[in-house]
C-alpha atoms as a PDB file:
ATOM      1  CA  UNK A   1     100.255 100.005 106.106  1.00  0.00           C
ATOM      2  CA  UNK A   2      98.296 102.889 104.320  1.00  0.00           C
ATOM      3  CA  UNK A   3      94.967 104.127 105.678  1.00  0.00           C
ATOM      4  CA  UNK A   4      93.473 102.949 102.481  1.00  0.00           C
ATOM      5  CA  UNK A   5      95.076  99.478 102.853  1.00  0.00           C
ATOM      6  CA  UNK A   6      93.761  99.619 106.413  1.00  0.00           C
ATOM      7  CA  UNK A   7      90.538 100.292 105.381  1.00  0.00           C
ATOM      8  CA  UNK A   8      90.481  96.904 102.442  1.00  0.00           C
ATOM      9  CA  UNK A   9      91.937  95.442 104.846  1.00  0.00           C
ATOM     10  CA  UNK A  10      89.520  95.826 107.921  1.00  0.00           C
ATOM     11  CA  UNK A  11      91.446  98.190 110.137  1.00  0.00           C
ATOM     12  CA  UNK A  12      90.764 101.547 110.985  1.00  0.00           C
ATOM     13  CA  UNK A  13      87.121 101.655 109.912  1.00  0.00           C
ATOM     14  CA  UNK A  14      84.543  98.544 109.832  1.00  0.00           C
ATOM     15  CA  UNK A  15      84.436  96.317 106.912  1.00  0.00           C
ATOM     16  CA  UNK A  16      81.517  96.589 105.050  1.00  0.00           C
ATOM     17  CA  UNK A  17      79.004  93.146 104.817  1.00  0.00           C
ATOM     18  CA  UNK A  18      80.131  93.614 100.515  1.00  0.00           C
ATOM     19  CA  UNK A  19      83.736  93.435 101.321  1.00  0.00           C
ATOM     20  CA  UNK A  20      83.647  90.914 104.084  1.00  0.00           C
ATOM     21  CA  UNK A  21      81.483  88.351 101.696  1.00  0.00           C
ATOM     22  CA  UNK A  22      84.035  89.005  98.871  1.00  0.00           C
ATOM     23  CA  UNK A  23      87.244  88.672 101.583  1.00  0.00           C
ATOM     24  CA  UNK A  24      85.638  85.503 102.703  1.00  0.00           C
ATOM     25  CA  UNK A  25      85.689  83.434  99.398  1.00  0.00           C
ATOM     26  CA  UNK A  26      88.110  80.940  99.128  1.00  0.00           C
ATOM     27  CA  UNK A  27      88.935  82.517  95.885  1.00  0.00           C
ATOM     28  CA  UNK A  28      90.060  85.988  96.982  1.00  0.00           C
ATOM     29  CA  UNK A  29      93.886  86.923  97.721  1.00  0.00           C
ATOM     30  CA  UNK A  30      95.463  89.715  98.883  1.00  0.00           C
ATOM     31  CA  UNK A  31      99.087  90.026  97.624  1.00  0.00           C
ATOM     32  CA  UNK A  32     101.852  91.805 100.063  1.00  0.00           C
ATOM     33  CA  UNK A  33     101.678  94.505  97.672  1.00  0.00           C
ATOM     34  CA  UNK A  34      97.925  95.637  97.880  1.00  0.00           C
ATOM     35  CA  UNK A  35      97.016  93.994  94.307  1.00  0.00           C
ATOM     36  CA  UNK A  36      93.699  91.733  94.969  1.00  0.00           C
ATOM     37  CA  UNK A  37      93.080  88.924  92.727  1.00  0.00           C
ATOM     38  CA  UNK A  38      88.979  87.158  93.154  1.00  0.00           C
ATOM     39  CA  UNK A  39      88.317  84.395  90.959  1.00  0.00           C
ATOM     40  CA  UNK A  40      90.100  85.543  87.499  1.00  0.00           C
ATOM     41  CA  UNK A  41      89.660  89.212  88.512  1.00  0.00           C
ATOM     42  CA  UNK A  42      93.019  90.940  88.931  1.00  0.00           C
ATOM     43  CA  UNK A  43      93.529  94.911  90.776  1.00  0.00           C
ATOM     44  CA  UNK A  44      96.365  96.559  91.432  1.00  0.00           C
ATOM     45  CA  UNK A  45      96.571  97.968  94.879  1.00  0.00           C
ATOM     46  CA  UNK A  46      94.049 100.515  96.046  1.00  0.00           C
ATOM     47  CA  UNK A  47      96.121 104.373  95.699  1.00  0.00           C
ATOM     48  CA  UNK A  48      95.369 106.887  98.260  1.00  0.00           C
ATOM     49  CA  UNK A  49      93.869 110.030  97.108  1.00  0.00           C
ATOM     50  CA  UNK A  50      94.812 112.032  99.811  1.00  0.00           C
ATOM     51  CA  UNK A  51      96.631 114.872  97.772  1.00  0.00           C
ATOM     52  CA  UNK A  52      96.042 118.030  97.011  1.00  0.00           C
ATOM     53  CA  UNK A  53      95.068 118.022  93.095  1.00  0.00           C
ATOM     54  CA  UNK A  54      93.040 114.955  94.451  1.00  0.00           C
ATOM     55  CA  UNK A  55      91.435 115.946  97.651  1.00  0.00           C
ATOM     56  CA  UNK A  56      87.573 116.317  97.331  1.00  0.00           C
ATOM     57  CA  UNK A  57      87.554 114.566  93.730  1.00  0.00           C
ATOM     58  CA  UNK A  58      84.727 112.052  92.654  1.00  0.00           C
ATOM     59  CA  UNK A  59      87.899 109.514  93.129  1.00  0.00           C
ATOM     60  CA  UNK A  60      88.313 110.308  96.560  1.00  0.00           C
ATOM     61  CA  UNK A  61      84.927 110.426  97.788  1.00  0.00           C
ATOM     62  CA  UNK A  62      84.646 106.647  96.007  1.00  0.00           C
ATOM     63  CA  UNK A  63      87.786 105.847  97.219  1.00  0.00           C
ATOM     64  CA  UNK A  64      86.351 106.754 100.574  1.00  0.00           C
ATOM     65  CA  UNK A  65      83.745 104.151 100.328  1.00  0.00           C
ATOM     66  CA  UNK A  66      84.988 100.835  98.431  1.00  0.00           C
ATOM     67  CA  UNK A  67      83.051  97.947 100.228  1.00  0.00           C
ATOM     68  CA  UNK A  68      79.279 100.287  99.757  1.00  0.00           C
ATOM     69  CA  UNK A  69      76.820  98.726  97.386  1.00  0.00           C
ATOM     70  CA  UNK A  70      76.221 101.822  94.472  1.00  0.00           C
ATOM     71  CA  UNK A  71      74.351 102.543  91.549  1.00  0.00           C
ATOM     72  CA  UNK A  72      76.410 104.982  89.126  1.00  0.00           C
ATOM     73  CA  UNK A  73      74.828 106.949  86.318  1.00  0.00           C
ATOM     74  CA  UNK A  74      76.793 107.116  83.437  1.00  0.00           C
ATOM     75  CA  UNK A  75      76.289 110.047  80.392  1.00  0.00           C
ATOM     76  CA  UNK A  76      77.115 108.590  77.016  1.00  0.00           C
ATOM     77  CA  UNK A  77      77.328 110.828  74.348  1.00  0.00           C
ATOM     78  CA  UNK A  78      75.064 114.143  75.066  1.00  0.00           C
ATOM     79  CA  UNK A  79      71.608 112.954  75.758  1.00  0.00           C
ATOM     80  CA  UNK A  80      72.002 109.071  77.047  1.00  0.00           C
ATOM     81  CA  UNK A  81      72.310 107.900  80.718  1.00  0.00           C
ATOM     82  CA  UNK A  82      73.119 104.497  81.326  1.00  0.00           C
ATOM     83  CA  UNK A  83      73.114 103.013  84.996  1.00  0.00           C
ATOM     84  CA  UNK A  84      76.094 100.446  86.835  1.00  0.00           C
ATOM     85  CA  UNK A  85      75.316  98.312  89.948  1.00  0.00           C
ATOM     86  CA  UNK A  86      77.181  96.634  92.421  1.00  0.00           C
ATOM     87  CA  UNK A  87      80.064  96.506  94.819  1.00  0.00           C
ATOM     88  CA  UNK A  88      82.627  99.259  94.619  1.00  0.00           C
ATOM     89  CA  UNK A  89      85.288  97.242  94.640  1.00  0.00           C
ATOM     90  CA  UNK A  90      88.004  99.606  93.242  1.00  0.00           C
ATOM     91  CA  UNK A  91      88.941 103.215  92.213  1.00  0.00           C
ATOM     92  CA  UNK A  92      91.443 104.311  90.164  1.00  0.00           C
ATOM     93  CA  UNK A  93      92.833 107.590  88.896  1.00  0.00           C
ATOM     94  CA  UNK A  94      90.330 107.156  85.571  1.00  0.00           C
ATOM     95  CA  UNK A  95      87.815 104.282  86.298  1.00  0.00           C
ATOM     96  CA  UNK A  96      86.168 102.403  89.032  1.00  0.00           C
ATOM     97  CA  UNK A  97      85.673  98.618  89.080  1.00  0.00           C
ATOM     98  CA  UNK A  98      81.850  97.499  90.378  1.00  0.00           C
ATOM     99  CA  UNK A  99      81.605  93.698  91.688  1.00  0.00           C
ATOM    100  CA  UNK A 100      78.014  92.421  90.463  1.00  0.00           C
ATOM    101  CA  UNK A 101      77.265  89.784  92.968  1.00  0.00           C
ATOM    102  CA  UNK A 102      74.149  88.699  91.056  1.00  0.00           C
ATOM    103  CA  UNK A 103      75.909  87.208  88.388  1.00  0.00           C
ATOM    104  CA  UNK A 104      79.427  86.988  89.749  1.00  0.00           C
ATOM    105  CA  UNK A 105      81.161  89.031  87.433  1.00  0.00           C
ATOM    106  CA  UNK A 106      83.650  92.779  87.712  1.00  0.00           C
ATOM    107  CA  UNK A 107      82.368  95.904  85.717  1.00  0.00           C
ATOM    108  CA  UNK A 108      85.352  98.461  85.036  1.00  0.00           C
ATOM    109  CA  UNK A 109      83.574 101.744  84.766  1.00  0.00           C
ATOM    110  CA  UNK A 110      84.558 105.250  82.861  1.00  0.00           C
ATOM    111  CA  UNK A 111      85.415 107.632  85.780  1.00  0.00           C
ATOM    112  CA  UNK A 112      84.819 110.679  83.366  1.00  0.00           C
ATOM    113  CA  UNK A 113      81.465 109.630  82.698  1.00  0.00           C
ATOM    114  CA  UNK A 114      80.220 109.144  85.413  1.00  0.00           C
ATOM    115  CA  UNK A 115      77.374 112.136  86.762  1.00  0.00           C
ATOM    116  CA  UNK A 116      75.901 110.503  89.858  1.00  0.00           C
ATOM    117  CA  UNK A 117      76.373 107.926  92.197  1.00  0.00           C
ATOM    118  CA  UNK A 118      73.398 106.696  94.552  1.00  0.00           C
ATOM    119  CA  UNK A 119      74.500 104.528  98.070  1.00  0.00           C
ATOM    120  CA  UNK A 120      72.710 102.468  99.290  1.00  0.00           C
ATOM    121  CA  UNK A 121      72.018 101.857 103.033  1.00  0.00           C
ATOM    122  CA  UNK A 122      73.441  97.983 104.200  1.00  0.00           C
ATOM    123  CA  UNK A 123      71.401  95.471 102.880  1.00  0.00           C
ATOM    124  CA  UNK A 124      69.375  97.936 100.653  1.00  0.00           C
ATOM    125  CA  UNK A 125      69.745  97.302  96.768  1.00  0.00           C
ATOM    126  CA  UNK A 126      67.083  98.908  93.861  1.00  0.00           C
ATOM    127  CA  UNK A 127      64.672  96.749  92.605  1.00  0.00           C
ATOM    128  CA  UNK A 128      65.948  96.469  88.945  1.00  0.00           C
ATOM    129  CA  UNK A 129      69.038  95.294  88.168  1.00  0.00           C
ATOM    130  CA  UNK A 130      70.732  97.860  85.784  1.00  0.00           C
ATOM    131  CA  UNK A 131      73.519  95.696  84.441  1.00  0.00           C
ATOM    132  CA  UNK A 132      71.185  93.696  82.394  1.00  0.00           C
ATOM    133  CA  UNK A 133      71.369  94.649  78.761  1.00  0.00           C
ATOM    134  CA  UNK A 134      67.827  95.001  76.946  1.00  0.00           C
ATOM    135  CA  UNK A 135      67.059  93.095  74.871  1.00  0.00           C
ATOM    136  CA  UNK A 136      67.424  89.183  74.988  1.00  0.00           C
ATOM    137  CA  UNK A 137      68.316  88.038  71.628  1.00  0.00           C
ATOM    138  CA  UNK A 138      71.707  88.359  71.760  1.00  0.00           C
ATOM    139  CA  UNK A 139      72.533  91.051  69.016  1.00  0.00           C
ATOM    140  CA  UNK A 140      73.942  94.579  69.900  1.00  0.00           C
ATOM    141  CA  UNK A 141      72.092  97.281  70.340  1.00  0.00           C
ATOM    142  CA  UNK A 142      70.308  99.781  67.828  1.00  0.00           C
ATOM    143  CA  UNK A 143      71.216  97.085  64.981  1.00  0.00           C
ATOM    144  CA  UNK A 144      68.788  96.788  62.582  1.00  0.00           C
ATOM    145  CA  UNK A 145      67.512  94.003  60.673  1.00  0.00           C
ATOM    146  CA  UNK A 146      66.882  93.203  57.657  1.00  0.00           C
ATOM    147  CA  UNK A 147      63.245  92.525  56.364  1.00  0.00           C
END
């Protein structure tokens, strides 16, 4: 077994209290080849980024710390941030998938765009959750209506 899959897995380092809640539901699997499926979430198994193009990367230093409850900043375009919660639940080569346990749902994230990520200590989560949209009325963003 690879460090990595140690690591999901519960050996070599301690499982995080994110990962252990997600392990525990009777809804989680673990195939024999590393893929994880929870609910109607599918991942392929976890890489190792322990190479040398790789080796201090932003994909490594997630990789590093799947399980930790993060908040990523995202730039869009040149002048707008946007902010991800949740689980980091996955990393791959171009994206990272967040588990949002508020409303049960996965959030696969742009790897490129992200600028900074902010972990949290165990237990500690920010007071606004930045996965709800504003707005409440259902239509997209920066549409206008007519009068």
């Amino acid at each position: 077994m690879t460090e990595m899959a140690e690591y999901r897995t519960g050996g070599g380092n301690a499982m995080t209290p994110g990962m252990k809640r997600l392990r525990g539901r009777s809804d989680f699997q673990e195939m024999e080849d590393g893929r994880n499926t929870l609910s109607n979430f599918n991942s392929p198994p976890q890489q190792s980024f322990d190479s040398e193009e790789m080796r201090g990367s932003m994909q490594m230093i997630l990789s590093e710390n799947i399980g930790q409850f993060v908040v990523a900043e995202f730039l869009i375009g040149t002048e707008n941030i946007i902010r991800k919660q949740g689980i980091l639940f996955h990393v791959g080569r171009s994206y990272i998938t967040l588990y949002d346990e508020a409303v049960n749902n996965f959030i696969v994230c742009d790897v490129f765009s992200i600028k900074f990520v902010y972990f949290y200590m165990p237990g500690d989560h920010p007071r606004v959750n930045y996965n709800i949209l504003p707005g409440n009325s259902g239509e997209p963003m920066n549409v206008r209506r007519g009068r």
